[in-house]
PDB file of N, CA and C in Angstrom:
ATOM      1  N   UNK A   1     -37.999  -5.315-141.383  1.00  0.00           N
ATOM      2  CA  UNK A   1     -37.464  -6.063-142.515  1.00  0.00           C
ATOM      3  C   UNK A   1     -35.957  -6.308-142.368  1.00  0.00           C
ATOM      4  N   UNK A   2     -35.020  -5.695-141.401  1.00  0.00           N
ATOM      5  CA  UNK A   2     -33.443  -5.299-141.469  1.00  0.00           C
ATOM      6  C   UNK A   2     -33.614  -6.792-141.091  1.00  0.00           C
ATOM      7  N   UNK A   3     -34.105  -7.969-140.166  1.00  0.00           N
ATOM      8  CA  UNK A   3     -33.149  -8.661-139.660  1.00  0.00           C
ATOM      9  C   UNK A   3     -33.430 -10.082-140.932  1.00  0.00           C
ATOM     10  N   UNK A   4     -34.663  -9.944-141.482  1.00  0.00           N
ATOM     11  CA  UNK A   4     -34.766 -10.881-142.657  1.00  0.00           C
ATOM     12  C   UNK A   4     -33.687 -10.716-144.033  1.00  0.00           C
ATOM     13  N   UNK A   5     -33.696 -11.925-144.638  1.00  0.00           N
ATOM     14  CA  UNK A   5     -32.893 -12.746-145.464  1.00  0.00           C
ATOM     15  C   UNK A   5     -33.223 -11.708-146.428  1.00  0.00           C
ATOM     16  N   UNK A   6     -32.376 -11.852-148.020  1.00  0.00           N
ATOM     17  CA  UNK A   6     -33.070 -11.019-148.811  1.00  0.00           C
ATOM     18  C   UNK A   6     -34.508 -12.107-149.397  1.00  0.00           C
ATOM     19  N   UNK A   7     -34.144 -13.830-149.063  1.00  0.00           N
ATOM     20  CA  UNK A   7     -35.482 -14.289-149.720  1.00  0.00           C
ATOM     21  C   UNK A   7     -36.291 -14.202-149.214  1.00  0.00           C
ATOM     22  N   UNK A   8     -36.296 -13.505-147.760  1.00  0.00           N
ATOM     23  CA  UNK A   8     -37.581 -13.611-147.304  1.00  0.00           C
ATOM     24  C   UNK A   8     -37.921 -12.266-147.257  1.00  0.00           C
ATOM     25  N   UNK A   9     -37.186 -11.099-147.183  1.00  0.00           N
ATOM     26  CA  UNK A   9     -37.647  -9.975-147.901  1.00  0.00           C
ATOM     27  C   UNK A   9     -38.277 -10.020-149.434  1.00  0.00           C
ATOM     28  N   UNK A  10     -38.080 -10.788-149.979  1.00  0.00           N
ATOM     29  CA  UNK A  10     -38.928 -10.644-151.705  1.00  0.00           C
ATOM     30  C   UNK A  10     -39.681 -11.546-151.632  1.00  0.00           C
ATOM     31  N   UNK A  11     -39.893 -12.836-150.137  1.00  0.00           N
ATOM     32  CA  UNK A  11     -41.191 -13.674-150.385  1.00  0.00           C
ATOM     33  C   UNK A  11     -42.332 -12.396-149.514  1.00  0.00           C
ATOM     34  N   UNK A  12     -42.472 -11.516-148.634  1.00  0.00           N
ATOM     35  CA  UNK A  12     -42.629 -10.730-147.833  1.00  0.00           C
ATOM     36  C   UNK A  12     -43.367 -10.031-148.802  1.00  0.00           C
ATOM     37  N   UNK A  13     -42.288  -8.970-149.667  1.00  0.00           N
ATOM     38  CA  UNK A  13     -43.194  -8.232-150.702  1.00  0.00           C
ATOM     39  C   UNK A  13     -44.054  -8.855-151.875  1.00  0.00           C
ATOM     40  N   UNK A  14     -43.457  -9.821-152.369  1.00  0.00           N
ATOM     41  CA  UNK A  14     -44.569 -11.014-153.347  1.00  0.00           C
ATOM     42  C   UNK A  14     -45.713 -11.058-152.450  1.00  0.00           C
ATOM     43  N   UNK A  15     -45.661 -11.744-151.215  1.00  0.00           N
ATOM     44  CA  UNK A  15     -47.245 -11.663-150.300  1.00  0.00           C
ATOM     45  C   UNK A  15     -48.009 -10.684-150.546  1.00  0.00           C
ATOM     46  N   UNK A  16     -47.205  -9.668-149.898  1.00  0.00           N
ATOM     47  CA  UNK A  16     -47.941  -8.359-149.873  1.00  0.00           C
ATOM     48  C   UNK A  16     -48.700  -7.904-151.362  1.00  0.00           C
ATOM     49  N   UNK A  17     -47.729  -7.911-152.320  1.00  0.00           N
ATOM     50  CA  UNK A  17     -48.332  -7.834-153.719  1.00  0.00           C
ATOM     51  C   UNK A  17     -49.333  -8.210-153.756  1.00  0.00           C
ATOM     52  N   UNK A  18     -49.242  -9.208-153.976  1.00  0.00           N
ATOM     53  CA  UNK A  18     -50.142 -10.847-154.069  1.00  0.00           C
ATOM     54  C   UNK A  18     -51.716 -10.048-153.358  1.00  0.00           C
ATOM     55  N   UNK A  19     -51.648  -9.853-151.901  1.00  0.00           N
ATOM     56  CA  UNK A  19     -53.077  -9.712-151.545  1.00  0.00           C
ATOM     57  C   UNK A  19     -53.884  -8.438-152.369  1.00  0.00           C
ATOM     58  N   UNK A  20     -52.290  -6.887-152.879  1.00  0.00           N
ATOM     59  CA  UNK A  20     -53.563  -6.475-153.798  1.00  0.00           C
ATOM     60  C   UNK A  20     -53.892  -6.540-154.985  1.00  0.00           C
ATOM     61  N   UNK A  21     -53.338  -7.421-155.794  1.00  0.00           N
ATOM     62  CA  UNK A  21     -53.266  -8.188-156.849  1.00  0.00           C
ATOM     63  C   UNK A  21     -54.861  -8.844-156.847  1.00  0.00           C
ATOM     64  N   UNK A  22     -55.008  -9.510-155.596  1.00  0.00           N
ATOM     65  CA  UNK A  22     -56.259 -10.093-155.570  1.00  0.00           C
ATOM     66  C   UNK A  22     -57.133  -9.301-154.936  1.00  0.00           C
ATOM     67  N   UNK A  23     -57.132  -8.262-154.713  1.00  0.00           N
ATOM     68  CA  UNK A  23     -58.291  -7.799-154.148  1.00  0.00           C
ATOM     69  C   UNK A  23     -59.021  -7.920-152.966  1.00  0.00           C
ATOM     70  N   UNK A  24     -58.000  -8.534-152.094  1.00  0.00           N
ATOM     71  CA  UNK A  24     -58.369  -8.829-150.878  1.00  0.00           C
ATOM     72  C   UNK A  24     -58.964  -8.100-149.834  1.00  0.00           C
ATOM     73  N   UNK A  25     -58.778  -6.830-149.778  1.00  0.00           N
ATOM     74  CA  UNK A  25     -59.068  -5.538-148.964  1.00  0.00           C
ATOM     75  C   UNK A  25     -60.846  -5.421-149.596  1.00  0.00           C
ATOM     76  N   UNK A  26     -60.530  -5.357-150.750  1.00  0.00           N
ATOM     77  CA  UNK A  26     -62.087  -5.244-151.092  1.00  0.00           C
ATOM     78  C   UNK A  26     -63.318  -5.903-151.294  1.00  0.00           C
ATOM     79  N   UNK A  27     -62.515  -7.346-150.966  1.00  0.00           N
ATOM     80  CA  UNK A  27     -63.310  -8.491-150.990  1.00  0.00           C
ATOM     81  C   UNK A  27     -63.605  -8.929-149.239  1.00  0.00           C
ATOM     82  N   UNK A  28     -63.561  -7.933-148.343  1.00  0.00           N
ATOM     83  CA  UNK A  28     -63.295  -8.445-146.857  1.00  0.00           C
ATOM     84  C   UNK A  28     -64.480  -8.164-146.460  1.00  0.00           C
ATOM     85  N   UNK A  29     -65.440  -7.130-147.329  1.00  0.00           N
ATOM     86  CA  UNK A  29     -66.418  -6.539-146.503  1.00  0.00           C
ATOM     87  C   UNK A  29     -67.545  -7.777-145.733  1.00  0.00           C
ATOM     88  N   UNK A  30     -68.056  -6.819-144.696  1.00  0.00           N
ATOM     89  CA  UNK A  30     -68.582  -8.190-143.916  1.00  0.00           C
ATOM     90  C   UNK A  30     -68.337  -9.413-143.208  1.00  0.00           C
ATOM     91  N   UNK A  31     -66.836  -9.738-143.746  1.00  0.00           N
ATOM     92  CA  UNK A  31     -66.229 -10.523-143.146  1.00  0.00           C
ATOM     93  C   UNK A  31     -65.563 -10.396-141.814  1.00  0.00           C
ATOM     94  N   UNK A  32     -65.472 -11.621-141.139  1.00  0.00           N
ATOM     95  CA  UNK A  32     -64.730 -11.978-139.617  1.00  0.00           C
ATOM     96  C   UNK A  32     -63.200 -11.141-140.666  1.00  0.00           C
ATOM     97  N   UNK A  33     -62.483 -10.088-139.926  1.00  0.00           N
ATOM     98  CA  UNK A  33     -61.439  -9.812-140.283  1.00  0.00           C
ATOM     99  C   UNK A  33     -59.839 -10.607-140.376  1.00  0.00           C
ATOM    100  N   UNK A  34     -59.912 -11.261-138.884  1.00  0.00           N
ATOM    101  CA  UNK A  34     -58.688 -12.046-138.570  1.00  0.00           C
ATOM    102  C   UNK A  34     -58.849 -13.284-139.081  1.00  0.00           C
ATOM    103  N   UNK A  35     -60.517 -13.866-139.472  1.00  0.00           N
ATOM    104  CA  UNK A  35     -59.716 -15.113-140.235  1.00  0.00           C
ATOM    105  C   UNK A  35     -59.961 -14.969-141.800  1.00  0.00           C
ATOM    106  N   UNK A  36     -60.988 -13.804-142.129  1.00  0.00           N
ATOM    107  CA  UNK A  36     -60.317 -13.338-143.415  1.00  0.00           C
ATOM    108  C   UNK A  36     -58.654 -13.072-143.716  1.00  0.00           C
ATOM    109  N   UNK A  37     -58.074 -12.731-142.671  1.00  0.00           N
ATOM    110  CA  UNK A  37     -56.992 -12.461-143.154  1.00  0.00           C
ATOM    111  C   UNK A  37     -55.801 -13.748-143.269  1.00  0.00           C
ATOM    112  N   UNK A  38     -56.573 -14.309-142.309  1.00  0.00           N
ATOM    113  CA  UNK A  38     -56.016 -16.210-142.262  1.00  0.00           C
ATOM    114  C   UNK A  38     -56.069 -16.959-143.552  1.00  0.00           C
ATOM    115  N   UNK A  39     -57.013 -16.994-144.044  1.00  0.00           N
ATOM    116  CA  UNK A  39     -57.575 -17.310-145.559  1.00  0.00           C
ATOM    117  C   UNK A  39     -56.709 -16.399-146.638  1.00  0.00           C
ATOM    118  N   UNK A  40     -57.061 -15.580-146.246  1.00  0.00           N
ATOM    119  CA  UNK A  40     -56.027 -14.810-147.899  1.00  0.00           C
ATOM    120  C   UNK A  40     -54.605 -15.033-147.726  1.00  0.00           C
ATOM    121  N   UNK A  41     -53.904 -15.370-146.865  1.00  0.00           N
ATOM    122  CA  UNK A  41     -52.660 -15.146-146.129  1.00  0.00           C
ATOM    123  C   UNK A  41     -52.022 -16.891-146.899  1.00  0.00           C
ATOM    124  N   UNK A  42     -53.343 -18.135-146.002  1.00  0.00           N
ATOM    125  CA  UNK A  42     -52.911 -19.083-146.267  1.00  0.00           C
ATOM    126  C   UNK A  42     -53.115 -19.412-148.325  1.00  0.00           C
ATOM    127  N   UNK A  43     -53.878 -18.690-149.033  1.00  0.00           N
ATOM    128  CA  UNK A  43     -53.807 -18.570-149.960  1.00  0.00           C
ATOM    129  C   UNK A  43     -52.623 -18.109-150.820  1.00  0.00           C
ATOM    130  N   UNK A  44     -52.001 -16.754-150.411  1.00  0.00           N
ATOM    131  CA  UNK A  44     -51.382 -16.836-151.202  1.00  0.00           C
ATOM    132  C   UNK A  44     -49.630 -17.643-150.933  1.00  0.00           C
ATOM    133  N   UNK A  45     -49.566 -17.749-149.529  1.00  0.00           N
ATOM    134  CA  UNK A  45     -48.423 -19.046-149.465  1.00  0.00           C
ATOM    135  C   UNK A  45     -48.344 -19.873-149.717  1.00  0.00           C
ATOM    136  N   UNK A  46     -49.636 -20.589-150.061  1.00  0.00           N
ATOM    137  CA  UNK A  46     -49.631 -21.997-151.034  1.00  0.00           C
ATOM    138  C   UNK A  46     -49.384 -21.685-152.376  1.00  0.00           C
ATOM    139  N   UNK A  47     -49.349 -20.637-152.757  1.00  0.00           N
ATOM    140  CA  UNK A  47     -49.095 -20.157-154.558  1.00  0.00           C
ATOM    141  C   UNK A  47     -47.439 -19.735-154.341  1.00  0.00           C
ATOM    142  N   UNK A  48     -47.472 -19.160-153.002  1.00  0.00           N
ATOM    143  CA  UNK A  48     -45.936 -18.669-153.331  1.00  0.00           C
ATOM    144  C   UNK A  48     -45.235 -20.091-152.720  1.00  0.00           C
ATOM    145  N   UNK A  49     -44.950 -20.532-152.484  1.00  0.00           N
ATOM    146  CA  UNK A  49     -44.598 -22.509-152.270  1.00  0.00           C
ATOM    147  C   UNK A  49     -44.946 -22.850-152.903  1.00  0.00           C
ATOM    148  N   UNK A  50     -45.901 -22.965-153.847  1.00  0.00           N
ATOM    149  CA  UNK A  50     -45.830 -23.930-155.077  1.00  0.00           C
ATOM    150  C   UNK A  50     -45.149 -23.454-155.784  1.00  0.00           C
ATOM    151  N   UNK A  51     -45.073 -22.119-156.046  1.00  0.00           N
ATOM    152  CA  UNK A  51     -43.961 -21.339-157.105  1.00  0.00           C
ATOM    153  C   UNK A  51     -42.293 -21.696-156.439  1.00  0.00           C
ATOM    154  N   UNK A  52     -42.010 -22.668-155.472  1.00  0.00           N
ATOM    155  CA  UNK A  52     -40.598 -22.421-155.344  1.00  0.00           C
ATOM    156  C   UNK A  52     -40.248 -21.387-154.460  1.00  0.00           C
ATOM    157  N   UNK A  53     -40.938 -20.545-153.529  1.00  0.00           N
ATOM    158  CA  UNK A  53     -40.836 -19.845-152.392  1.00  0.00           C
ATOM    159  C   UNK A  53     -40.385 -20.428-151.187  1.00  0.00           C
ATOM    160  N   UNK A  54     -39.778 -19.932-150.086  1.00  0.00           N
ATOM    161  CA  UNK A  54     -39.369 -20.436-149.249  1.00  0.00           C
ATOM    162  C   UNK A  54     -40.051 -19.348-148.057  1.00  0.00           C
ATOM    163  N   UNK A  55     -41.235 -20.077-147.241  1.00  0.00           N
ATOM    164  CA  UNK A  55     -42.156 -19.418-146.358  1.00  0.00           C
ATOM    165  C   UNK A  55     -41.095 -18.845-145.357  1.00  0.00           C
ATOM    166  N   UNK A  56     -41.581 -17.797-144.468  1.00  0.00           N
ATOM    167  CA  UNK A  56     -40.671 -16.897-144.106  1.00  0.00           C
ATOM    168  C   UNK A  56     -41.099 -17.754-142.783  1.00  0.00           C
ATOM    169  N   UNK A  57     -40.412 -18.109-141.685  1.00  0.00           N
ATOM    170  CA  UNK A  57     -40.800 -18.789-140.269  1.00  0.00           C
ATOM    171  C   UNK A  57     -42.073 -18.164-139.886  1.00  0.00           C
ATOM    172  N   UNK A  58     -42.991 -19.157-139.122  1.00  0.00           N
ATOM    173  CA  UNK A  58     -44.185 -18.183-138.652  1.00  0.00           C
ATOM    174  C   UNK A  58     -45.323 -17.601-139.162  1.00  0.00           C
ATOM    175  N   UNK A  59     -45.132 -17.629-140.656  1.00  0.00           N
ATOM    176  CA  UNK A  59     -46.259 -17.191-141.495  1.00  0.00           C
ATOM    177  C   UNK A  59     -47.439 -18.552-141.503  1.00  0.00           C
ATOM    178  N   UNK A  60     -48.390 -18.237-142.315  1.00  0.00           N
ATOM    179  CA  UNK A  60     -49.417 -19.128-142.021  1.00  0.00           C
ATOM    180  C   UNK A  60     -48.963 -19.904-143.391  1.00  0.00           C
ATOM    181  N   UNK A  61     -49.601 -21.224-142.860  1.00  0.00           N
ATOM    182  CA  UNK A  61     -49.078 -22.344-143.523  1.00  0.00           C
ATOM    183  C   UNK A  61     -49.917 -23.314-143.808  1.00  0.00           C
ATOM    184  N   UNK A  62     -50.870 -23.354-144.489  1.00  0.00           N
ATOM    185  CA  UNK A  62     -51.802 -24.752-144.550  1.00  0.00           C
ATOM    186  C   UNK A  62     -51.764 -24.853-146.070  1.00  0.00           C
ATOM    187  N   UNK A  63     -51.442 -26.290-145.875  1.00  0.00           N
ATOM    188  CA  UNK A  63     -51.327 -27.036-146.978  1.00  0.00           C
ATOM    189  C   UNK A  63     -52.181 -27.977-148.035  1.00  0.00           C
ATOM    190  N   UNK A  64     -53.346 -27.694-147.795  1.00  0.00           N
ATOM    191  CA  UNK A  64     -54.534 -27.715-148.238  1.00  0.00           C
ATOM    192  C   UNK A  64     -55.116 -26.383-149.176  1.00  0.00           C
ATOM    193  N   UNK A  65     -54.519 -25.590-148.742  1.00  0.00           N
ATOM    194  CA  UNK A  65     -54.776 -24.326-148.965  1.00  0.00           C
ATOM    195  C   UNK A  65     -55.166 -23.972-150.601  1.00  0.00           C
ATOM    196  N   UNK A  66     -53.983 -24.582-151.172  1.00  0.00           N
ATOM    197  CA  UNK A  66     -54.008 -24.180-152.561  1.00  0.00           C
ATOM    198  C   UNK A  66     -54.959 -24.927-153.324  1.00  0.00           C
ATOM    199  N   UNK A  67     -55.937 -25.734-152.182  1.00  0.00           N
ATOM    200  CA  UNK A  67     -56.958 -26.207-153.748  1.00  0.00           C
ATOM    201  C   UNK A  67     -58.151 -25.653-153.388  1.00  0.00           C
ATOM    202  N   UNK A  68     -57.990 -24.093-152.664  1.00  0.00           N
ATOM    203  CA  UNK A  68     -59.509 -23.453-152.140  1.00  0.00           C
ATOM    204  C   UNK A  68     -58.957 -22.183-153.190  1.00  0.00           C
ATOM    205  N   UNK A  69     -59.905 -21.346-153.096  1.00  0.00           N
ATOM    206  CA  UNK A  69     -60.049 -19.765-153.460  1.00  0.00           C
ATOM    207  C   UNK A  69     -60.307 -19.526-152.015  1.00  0.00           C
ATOM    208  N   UNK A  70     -59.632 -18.114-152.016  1.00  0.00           N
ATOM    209  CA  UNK A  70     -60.331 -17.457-150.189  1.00  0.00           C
ATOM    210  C   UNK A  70     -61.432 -17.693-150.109  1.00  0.00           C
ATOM    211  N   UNK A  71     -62.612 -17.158-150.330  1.00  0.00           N
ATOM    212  CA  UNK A  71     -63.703 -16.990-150.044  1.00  0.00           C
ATOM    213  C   UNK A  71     -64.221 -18.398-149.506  1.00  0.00           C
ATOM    214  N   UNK A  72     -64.057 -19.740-150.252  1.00  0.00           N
ATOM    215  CA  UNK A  72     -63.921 -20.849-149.887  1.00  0.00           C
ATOM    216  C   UNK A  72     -62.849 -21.245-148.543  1.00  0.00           C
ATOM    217  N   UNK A  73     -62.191 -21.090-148.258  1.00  0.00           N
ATOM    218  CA  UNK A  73     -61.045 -21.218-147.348  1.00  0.00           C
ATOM    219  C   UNK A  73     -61.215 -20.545-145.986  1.00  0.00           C
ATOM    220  N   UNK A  74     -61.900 -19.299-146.448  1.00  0.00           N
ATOM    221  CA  UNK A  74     -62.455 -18.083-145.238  1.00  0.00           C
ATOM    222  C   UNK A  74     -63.513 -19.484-144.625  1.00  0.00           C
ATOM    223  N   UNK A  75     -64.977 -19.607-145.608  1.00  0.00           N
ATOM    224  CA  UNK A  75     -65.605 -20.167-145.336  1.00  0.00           C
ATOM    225  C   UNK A  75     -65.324 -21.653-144.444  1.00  0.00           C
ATOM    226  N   UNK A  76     -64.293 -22.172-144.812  1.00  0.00           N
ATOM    227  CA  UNK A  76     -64.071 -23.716-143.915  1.00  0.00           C
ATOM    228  C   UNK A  76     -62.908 -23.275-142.342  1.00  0.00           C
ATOM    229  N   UNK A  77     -62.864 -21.964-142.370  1.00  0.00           N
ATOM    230  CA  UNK A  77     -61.427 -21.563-141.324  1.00  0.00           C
ATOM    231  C   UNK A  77     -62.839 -20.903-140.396  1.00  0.00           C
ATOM    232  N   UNK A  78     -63.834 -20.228-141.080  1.00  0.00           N
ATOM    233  CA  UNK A  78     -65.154 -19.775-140.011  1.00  0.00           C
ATOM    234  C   UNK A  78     -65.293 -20.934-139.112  1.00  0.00           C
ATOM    235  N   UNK A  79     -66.098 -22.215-140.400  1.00  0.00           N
ATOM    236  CA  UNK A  79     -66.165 -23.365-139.852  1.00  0.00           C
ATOM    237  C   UNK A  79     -65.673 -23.855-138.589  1.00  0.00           C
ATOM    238  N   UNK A  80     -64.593 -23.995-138.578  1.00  0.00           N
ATOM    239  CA  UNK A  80     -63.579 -24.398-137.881  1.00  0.00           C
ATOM    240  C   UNK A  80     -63.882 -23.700-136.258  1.00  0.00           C
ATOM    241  N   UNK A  81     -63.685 -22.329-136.592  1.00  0.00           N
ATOM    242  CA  UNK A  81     -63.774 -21.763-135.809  1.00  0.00           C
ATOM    243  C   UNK A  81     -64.917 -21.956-134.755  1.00  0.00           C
ATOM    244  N   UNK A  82     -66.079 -21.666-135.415  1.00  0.00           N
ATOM    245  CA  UNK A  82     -67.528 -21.799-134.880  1.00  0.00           C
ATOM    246  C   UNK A  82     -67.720 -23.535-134.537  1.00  0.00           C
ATOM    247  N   UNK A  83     -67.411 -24.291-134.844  1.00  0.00           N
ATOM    248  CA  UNK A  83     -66.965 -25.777-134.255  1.00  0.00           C
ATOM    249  C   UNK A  83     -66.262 -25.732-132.934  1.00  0.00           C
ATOM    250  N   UNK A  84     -65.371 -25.093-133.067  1.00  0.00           N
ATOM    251  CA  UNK A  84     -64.095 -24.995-131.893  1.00  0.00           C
ATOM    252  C   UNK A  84     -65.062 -24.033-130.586  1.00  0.00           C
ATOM    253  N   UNK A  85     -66.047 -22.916-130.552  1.00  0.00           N
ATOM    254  CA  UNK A  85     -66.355 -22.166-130.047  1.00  0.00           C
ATOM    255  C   UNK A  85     -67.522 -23.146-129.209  1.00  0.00           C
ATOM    256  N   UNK A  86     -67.755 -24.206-130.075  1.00  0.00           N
ATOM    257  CA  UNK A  86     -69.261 -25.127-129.953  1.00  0.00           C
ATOM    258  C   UNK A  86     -68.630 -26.191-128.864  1.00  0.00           C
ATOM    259  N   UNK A  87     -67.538 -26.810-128.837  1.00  0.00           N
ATOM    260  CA  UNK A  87     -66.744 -27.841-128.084  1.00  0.00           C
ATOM    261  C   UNK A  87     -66.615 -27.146-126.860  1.00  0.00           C
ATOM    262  N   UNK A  88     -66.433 -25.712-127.089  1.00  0.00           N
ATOM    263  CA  UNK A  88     -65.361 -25.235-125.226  1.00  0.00           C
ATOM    264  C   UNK A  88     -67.002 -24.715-124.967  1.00  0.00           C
ATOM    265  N   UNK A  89     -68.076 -24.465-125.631  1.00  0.00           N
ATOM    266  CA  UNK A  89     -69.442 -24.450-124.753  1.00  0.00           C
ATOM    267  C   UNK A  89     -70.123 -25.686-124.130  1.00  0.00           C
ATOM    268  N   UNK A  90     -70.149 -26.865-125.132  1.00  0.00           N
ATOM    269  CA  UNK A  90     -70.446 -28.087-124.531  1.00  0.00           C
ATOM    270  C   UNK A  90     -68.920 -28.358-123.364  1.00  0.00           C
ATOM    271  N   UNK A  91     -67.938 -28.131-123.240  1.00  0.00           N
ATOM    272  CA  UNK A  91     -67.466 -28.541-122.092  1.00  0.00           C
ATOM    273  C   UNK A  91     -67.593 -27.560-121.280  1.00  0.00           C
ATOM    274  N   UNK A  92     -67.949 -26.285-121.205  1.00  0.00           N
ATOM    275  CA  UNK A  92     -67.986 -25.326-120.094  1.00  0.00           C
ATOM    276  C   UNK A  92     -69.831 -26.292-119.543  1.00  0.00           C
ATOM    277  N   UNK A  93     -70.480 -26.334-120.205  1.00  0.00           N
ATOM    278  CA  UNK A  93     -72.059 -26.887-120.025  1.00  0.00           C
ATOM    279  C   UNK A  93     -71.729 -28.082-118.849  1.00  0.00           C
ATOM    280  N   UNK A  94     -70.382 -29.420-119.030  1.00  0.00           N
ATOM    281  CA  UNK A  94     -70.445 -30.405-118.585  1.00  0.00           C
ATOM    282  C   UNK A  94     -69.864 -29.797-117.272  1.00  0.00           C
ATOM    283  N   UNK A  95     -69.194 -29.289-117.169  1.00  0.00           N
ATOM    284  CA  UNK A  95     -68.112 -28.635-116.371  1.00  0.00           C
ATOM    285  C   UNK A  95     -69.342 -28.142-114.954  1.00  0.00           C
ATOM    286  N   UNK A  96     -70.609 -27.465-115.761  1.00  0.00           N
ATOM    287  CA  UNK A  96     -71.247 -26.855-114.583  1.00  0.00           C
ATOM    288  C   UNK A  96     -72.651 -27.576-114.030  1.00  0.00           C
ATOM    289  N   UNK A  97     -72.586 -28.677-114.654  1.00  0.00           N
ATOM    290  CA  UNK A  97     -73.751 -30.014-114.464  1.00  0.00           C
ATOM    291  C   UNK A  97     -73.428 -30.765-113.217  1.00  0.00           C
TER     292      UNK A  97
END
């Protein structure tokens, strides 16, 4: 935390709040972990940017974000994922034809 701003030290702890505020830890069960954590992450930076926050460099950032709930957001970032996993199999497939 020493080399951050103080706003990005209090956007930092607002995050952190923020995920157990919502219940995020307890709402993970079963879930892909890393893009559960993509989803709650890009959730609550769209609340803390809409509130007038200033995102700390590097944090996750989608701007769409704020018109999902996680669970919704998890669900289209799986998506995504399992799409993306489906493309590099159909080109590994063409690759060995």
């Amino acid at each position: 935390m020493n080399p951050l701003t103080d706003a990005e030290q209090t956007f930092v702890f607002a995050h952190e709040v923020c995920h157990i505020a919502f219940n995020h830890i307890f709402r993970s069960e079963k879930k892909d972990k890393k893009i559960w954590n993509k989803a709650t992450d890009a959730i609550i930076n769209a609340y803390l940017k809409e509130d007038g926050m200033s995102l700390v460099k590097g944090c996750v950032d989608i701007e769409e974000a704020i018109n999902y709930d996680a669970e919704e957001m998890y669900k289209k970032l799986l998506k995504e994922k399992n799409k993306e996993k489906d493309r590099k199999m159909e080109f590994l497939i063409k690759i060995h034809v």
